[in-house]
C-alpha atoms as a PDB file:
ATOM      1  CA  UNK A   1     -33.530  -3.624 -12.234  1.00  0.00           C
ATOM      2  CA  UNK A   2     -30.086  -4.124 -12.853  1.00  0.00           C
ATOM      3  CA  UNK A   3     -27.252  -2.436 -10.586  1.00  0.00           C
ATOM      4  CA  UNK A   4     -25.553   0.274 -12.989  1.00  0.00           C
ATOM      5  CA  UNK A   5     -22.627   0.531 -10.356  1.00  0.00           C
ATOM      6  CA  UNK A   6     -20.788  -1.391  -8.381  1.00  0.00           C
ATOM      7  CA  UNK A   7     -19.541  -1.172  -5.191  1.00  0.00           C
ATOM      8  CA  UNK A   8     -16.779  -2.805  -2.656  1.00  0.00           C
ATOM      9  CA  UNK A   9     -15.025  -2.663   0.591  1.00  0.00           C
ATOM     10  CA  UNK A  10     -11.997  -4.076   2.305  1.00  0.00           C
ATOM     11  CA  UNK A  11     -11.611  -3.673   6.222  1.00  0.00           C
ATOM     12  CA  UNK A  12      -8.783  -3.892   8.194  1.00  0.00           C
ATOM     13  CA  UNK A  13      -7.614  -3.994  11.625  1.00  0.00           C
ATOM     14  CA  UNK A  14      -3.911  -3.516  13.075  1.00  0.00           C
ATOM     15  CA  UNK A  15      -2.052  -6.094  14.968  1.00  0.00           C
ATOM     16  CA  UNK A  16      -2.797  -4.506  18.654  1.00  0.00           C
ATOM     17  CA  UNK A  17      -6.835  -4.671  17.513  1.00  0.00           C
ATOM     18  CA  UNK A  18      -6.708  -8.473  16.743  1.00  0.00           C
ATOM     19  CA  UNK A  19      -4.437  -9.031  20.028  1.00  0.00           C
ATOM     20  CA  UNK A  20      -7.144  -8.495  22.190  1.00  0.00           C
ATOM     21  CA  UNK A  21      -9.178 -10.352  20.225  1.00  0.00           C
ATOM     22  CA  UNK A  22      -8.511 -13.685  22.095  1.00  0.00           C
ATOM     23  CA  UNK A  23      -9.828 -15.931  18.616  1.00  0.00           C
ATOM     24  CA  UNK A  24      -7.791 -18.596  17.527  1.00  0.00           C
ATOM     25  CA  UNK A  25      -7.949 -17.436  13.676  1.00  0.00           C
ATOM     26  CA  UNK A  26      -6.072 -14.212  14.978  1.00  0.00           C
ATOM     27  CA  UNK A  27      -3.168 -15.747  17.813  1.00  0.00           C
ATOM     28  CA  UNK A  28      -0.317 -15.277  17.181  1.00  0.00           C
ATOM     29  CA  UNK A  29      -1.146 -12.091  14.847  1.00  0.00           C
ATOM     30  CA  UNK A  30       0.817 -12.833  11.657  1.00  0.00           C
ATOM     31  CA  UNK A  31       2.590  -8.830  12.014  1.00  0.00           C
ATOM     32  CA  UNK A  32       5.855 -10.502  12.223  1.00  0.00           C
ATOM     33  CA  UNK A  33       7.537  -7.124  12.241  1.00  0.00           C
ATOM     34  CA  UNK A  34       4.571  -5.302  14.436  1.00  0.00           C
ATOM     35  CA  UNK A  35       2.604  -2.209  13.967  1.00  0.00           C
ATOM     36  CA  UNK A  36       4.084   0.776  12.160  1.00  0.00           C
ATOM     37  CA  UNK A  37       5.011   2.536  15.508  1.00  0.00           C
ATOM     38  CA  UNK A  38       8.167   3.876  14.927  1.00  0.00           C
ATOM     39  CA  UNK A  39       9.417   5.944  11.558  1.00  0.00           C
ATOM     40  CA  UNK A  40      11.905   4.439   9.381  1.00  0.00           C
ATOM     41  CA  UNK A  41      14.594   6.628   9.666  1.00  0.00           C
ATOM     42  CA  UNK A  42      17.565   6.723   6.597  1.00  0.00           C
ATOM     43  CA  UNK A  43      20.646   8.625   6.374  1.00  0.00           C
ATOM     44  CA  UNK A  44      20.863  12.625   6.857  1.00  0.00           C
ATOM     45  CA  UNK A  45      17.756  11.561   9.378  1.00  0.00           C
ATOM     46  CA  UNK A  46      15.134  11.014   5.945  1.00  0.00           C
ATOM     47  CA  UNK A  47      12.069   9.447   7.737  1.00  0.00           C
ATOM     48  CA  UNK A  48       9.247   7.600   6.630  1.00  0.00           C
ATOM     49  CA  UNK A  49       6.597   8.911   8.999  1.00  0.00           C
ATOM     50  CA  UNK A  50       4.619   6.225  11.121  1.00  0.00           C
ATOM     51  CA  UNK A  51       1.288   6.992  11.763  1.00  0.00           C
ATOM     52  CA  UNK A  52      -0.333   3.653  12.489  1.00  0.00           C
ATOM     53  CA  UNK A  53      -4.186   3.506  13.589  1.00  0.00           C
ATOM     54  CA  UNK A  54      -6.519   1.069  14.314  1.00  0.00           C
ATOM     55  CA  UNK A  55      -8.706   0.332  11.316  1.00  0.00           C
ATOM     56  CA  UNK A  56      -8.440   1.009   7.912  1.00  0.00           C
ATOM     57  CA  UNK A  57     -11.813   0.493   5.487  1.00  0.00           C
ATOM     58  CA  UNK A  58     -11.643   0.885   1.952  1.00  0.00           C
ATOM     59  CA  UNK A  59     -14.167   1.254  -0.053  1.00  0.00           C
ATOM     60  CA  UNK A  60     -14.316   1.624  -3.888  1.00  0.00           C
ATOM     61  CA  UNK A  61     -16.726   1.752  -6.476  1.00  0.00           C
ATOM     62  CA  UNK A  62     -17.941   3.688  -9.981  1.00  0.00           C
ATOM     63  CA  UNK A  63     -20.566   6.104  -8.909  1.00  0.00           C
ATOM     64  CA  UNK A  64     -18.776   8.301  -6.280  1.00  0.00           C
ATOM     65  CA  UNK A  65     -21.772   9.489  -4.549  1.00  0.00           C
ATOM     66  CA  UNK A  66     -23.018   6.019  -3.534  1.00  0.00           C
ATOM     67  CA  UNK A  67     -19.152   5.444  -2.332  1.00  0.00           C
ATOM     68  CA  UNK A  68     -19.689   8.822  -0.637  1.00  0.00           C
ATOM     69  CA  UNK A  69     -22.737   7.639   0.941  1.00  0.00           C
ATOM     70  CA  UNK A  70     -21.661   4.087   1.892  1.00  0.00           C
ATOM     71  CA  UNK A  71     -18.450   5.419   3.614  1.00  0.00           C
ATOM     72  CA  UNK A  72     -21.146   7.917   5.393  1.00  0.00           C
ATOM     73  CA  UNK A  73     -23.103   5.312   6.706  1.00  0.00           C
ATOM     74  CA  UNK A  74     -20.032   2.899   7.830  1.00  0.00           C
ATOM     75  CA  UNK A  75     -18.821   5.691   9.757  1.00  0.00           C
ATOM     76  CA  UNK A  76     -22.095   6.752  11.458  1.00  0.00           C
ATOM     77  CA  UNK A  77     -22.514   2.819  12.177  1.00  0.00           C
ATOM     78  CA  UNK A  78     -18.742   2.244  13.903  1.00  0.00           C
ATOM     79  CA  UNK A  79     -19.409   6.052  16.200  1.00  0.00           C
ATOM     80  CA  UNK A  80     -20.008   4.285  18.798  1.00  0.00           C
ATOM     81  CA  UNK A  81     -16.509   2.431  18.530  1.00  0.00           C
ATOM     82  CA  UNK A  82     -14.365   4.434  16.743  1.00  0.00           C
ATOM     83  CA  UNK A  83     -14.085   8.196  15.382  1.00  0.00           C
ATOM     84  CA  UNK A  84     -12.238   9.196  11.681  1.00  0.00           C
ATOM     85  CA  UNK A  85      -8.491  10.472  11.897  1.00  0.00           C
ATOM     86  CA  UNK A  86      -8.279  10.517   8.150  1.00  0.00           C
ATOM     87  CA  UNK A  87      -9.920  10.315   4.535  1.00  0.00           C
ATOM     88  CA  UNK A  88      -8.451  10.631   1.570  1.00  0.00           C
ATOM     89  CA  UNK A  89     -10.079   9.997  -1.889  1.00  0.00           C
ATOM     90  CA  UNK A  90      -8.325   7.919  -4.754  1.00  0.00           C
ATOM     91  CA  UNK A  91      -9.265   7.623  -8.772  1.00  0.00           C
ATOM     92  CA  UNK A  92      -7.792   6.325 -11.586  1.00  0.00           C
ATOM     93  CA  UNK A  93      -5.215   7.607 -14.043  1.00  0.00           C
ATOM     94  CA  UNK A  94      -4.844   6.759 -17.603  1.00  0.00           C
ATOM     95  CA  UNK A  95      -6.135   3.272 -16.702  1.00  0.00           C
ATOM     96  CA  UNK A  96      -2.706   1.656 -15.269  1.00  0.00           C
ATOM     97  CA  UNK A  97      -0.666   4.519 -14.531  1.00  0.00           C
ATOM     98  CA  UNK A  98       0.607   6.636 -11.365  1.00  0.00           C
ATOM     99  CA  UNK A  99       0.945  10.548 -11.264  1.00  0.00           C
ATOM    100  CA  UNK A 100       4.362  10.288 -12.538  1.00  0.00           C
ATOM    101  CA  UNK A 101       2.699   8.836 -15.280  1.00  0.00           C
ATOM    102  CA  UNK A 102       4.684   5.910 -15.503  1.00  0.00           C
ATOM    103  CA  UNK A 103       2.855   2.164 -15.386  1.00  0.00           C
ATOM    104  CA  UNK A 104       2.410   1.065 -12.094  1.00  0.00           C
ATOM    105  CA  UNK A 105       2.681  -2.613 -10.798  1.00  0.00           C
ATOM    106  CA  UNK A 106       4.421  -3.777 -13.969  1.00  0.00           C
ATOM    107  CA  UNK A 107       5.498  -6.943 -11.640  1.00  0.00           C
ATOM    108  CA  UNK A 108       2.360  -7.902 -10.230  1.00  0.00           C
ATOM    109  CA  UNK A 109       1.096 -11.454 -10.321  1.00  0.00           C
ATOM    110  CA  UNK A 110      -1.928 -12.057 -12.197  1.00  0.00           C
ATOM    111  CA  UNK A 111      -5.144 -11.802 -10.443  1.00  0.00           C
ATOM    112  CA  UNK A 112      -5.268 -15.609 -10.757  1.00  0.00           C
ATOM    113  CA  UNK A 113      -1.787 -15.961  -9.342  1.00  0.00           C
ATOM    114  CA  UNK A 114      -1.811 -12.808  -6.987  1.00  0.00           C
ATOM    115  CA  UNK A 115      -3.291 -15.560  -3.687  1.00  0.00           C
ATOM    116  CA  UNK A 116      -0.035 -17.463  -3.843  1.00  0.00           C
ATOM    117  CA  UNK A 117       1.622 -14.323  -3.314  1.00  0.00           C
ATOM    118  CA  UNK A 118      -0.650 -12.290  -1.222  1.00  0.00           C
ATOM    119  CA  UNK A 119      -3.153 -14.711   0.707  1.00  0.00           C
ATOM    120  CA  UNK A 120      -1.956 -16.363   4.409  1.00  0.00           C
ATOM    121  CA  UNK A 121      -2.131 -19.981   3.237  1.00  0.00           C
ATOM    122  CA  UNK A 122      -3.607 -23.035   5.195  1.00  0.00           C
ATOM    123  CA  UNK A 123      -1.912 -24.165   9.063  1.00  0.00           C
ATOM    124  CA  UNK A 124      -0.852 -20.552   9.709  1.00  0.00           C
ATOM    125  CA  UNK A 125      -3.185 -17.905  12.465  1.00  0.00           C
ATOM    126  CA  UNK A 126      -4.609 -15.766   9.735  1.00  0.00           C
ATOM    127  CA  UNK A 127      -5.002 -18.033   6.984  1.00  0.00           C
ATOM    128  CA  UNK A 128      -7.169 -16.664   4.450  1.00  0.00           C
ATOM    129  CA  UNK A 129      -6.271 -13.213   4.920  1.00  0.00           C
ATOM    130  CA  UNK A 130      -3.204 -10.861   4.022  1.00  0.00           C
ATOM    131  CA  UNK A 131      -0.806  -8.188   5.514  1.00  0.00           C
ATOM    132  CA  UNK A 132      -1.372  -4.852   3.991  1.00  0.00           C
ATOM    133  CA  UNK A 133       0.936  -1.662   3.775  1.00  0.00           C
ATOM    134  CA  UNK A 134      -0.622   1.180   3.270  1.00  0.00           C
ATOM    135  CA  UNK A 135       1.185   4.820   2.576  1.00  0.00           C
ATOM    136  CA  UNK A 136       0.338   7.998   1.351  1.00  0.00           C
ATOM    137  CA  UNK A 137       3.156   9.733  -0.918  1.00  0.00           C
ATOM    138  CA  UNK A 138       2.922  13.357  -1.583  1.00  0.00           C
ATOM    139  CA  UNK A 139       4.420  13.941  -5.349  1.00  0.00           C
ATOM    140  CA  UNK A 140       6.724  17.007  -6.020  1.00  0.00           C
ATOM    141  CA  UNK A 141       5.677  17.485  -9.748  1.00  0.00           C
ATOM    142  CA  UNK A 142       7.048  20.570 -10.248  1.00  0.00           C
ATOM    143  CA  UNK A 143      10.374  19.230  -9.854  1.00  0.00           C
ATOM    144  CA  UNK A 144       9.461  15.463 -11.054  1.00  0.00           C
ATOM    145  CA  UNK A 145       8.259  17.007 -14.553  1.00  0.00           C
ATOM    146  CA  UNK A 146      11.562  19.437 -14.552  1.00  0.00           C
ATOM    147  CA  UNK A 147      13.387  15.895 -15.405  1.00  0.00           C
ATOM    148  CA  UNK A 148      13.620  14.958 -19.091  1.00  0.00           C
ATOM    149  CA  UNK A 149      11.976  11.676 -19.942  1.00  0.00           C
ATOM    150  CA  UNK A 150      15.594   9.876 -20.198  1.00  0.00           C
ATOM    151  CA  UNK A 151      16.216  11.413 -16.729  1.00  0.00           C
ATOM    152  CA  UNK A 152      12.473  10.393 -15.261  1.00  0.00           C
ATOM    153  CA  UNK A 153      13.673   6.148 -16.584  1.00  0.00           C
ATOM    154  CA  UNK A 154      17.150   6.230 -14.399  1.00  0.00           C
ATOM    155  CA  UNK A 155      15.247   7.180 -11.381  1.00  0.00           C
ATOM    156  CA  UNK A 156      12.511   4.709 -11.992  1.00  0.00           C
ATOM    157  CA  UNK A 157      14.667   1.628 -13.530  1.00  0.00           C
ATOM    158  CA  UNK A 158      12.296   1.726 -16.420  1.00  0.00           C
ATOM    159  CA  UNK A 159      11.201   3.128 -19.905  1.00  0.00           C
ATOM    160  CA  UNK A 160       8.293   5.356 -19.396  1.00  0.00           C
ATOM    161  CA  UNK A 161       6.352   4.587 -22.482  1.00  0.00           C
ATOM    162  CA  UNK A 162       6.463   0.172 -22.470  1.00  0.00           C
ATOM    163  CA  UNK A 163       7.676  -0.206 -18.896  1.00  0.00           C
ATOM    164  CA  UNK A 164      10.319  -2.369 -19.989  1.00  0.00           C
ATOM    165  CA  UNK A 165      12.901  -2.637 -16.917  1.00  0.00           C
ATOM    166  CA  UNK A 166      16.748  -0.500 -17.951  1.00  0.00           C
ATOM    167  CA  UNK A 167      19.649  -3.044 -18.343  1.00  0.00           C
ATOM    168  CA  UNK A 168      21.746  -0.663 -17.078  1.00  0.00           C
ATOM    169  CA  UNK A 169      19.572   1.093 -14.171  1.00  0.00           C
ATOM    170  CA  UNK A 170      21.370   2.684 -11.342  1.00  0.00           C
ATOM    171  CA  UNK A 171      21.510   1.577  -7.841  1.00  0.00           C
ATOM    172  CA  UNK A 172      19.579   3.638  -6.494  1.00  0.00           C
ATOM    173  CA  UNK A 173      16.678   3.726  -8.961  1.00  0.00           C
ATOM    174  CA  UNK A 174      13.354   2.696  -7.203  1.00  0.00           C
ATOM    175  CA  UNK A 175      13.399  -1.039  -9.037  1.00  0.00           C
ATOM    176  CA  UNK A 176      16.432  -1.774  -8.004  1.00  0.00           C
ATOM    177  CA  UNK A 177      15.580  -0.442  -4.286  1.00  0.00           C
ATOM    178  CA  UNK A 178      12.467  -2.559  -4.273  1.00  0.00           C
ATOM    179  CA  UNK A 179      13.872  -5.516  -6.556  1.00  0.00           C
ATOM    180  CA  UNK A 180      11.056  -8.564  -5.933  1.00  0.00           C
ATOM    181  CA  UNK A 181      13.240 -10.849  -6.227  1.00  0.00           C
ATOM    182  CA  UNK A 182      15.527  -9.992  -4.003  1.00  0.00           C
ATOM    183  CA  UNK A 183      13.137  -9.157  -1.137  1.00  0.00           C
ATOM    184  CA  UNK A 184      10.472 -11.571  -1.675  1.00  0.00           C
ATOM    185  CA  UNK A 185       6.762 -10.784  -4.228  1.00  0.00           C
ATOM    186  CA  UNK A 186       3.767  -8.225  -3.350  1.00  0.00           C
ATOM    187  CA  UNK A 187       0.727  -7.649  -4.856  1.00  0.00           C
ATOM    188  CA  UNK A 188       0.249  -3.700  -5.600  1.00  0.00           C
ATOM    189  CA  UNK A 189      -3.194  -2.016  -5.534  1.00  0.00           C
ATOM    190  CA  UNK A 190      -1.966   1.465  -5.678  1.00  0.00           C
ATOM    191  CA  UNK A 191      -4.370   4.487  -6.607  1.00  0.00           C
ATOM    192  CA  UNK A 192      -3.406   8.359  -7.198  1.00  0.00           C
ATOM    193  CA  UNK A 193      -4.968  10.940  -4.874  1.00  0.00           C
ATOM    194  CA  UNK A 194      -5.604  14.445  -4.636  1.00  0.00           C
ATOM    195  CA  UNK A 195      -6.480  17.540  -6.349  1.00  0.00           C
ATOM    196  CA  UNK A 196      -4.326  19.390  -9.012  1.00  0.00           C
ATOM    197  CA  UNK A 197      -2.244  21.217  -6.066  1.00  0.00           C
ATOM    198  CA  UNK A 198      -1.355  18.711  -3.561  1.00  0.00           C
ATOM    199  CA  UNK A 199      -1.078  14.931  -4.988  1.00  0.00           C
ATOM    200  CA  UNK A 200       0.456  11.904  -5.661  1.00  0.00           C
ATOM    201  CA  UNK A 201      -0.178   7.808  -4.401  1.00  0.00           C
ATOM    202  CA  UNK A 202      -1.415   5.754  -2.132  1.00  0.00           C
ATOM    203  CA  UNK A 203       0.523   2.835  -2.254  1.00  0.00           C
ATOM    204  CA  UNK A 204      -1.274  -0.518  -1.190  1.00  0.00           C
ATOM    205  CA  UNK A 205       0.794  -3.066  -1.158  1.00  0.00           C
ATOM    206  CA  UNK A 206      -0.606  -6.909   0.299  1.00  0.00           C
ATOM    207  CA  UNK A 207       1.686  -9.498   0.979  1.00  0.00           C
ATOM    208  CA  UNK A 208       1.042 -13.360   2.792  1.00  0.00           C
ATOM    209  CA  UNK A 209       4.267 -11.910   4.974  1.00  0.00           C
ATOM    210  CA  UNK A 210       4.711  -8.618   6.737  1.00  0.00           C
ATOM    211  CA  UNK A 211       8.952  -9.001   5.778  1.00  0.00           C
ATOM    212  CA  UNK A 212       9.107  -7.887   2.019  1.00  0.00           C
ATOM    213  CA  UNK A 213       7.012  -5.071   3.198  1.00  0.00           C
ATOM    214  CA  UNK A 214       9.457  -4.061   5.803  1.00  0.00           C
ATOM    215  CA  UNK A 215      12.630  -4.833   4.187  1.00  0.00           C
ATOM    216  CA  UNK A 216      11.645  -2.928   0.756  1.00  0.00           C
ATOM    217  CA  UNK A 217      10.663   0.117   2.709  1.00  0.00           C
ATOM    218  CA  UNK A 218      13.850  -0.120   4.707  1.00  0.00           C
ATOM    219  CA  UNK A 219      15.726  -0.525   1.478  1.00  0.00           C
ATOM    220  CA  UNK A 220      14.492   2.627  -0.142  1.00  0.00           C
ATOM    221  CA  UNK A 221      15.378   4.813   2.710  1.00  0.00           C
ATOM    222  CA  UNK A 222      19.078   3.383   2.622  1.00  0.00           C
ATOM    223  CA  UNK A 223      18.721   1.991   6.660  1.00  0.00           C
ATOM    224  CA  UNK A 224      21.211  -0.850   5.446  1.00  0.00           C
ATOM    225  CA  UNK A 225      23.908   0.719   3.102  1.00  0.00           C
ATOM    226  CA  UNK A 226      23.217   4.287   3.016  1.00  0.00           C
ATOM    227  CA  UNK A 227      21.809   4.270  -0.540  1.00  0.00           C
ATOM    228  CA  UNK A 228      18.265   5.812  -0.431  1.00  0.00           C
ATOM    229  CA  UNK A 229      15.700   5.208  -3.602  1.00  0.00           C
ATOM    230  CA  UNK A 230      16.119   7.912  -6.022  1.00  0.00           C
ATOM    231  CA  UNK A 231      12.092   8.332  -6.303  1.00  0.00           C
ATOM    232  CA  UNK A 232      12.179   9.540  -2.865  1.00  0.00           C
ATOM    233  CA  UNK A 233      13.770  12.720  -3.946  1.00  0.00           C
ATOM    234  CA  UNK A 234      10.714  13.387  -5.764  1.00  0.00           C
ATOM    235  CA  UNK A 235       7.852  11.985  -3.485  1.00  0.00           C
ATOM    236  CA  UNK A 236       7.315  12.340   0.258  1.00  0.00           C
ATOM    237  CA  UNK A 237       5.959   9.576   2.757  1.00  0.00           C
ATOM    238  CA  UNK A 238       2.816  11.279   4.634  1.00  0.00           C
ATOM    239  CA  UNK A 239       1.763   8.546   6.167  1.00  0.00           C
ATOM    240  CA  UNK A 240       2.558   4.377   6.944  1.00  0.00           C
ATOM    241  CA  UNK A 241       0.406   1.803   8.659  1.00  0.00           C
ATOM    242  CA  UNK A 242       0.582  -2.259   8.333  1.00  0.00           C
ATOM    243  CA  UNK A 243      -2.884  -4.115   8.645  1.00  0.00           C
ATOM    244  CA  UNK A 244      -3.741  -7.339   8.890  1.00  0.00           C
ATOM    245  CA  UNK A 245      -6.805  -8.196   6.309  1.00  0.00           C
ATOM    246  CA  UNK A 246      -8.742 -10.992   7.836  1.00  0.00           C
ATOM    247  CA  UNK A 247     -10.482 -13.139   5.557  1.00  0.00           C
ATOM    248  CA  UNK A 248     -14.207 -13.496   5.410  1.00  0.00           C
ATOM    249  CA  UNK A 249     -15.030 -16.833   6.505  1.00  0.00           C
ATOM    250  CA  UNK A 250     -12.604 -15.721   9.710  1.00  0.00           C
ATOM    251  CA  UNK A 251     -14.683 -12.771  10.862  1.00  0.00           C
ATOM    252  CA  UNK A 252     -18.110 -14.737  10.301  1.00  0.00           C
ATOM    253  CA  UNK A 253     -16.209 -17.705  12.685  1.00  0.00           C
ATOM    254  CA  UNK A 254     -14.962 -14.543  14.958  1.00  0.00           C
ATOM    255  CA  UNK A 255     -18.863 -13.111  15.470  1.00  0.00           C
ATOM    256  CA  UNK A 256     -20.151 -16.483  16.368  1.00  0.00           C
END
C-alpha cells in the first residue's frame, strides 16, 4: 500500500560533540566562530540569549501523530545517551509566510542552487554537510499588528503583499541589517511556532560557513555601530544554538 504521509529528519550535533569525536570527516570542526556559548549582547545591554546544547533532531512530516510518534521513539532510543531540554512544535502559515505575515526567505537560492550556498564543499573537514543556526523568536503581535501596513514595510525593508524589497528602506530595517550581500548567502528553513497566546519563528538558517551566521546576528543587535534591527523591537530571541549537520555518507564512514 502506498505511504499517505511522509516523513523526515535532520540531526545535528554541536561543535564540542564532534570534537571528541576523533574522525577525520569531523577535525578541525568547521564552527569557525564556536558554539553559541556566550549571548550577543547590543547596545542598552539587548541580548540574544545563548542556550547552546548538544544535539538538535528535527523531524517533520504531514500526519502529526506519526511525527509525534517518531520523535517518541528517537527519544526513548537516545535515553541512554542523552535526556530532552526542549521541544517545540512548528507548522506552516499561509504556505510561504511568517507570523508577521510577511513572505519569508524571499532571497533564498533555489532548491537546485541552495548546495552551493549551504553544503561544505569537497577538500574541507565536513564536506557534505552544513552549519546550522537555529533560534526561537517570541513575536509581540499585539504591538506588531498596532503598526499600519506602511509602518509594518519600513521595519521589514519590504512590501508586505509582493515582497518586493523598499528603495528607500531605513537603516535599520531587518533587510538592510541582514543584507546577503553584504554578509555573505544562507539558505532559510524557517517555520512559525506556538499556540494563539505565545508565538512567533523558529528561524533555521544553514550556511557552508558559520561567518554570515555570526556577523548577521551581530549586525541586528547593533554590536558594530550601535544600530539594532528594527524587527527586534517586535520579536524576542528565546533561544540560539549553531550545529554542525554532518552529511550522510559521513556518519555511515563515522559508525564503521
Amino acid at each position: 500500500m502506498p505511504s499517505l504521509f511522509r516523513i523526515g529528519s535532520l540531526v545535528t550535533v554541536s561543535g564540542l560533540v564532534f570534537a571528541g569525536v576523533g574522525h577525520a570527516d569531523f577535525a578541525p570542526i568547521p564552527l569557525t566562530s564556536g558554539s553559541f556559548n556566550q549571548d550577543v549582547v547590543g547596545p542598552g545591554d539587548y541580548r540574544m540569549p545563548a542556550t547552546q546544547h548538544d544535539a538538535v533532531l528535527w523531524i517533520s512530516g504531514s500526519a502529526y501523530d506519526v511525527v509525534f510518534d517518531v520523535a517518541r521513539a528517537a527519544i526513548a532510543a537516545l535515553a541512554t545517551v542523552a535526556s530532552l531540554a526542549d521541544e517545540t512544535s512548528s507548522w506552516p502559515y499561509q504556505h510561504d509566510r511568517d507570523l508577521t505575515g510577511f513572505i519569508d526567505g524571499s532571497e533564498n537560492p533555489s532548491l537546485i542552487d541552495a548546495p552551493e550556498i549551504a553544503v561544505i564543499p569537497d577538500g574541507i573537514p565536513g564536506a557534505g554537510g552544513t552549519i546550522l543556526l537555529l533560534q526561537k523568536w517570541r513575536h509581540d503581535a499585539t504591538a506588531w499588528e498596532s503598526l499600519p501596513v506602511a509602518g509594518q514595510e519600513q521595519v521589514i525593508g519590504r512590501t508586505k503583499d509582493e515582497s518586493v524589497e523598499l528603495e528607500a528602506k531605513p537603516d535599520d530595517s531587518h533587510v538592510a541589517r541582514t543584507d546577503q550581500d553584504q554578509f555573505g548567502k544562507i539558505f532559510r528553513r524557517n517555520m512559525p511556532y506556538g499556540t494563539i497566546g505565545d508565538h512567533g519563528t523558529m528561524f533555521v538558517g544553514f550556511s557552508a560557513d558559520q561567518r554570515p551566521l555570526a556577523t548577521m546576528l551581530e549586525s541586528m543587535a547593533g554590536v558594530a555601530d550601535g544600530v539594532r534591527d528594527a524587527l527586534t523591537r517586535y520579536t524576542q530571541p528565546l533561544t540560539g544554538a549553531y550545529y554542525f549537520v554532518p552529511s550522510t555518507e559521513s556518519l555511515r564512514r563515522c559508525g564503521e
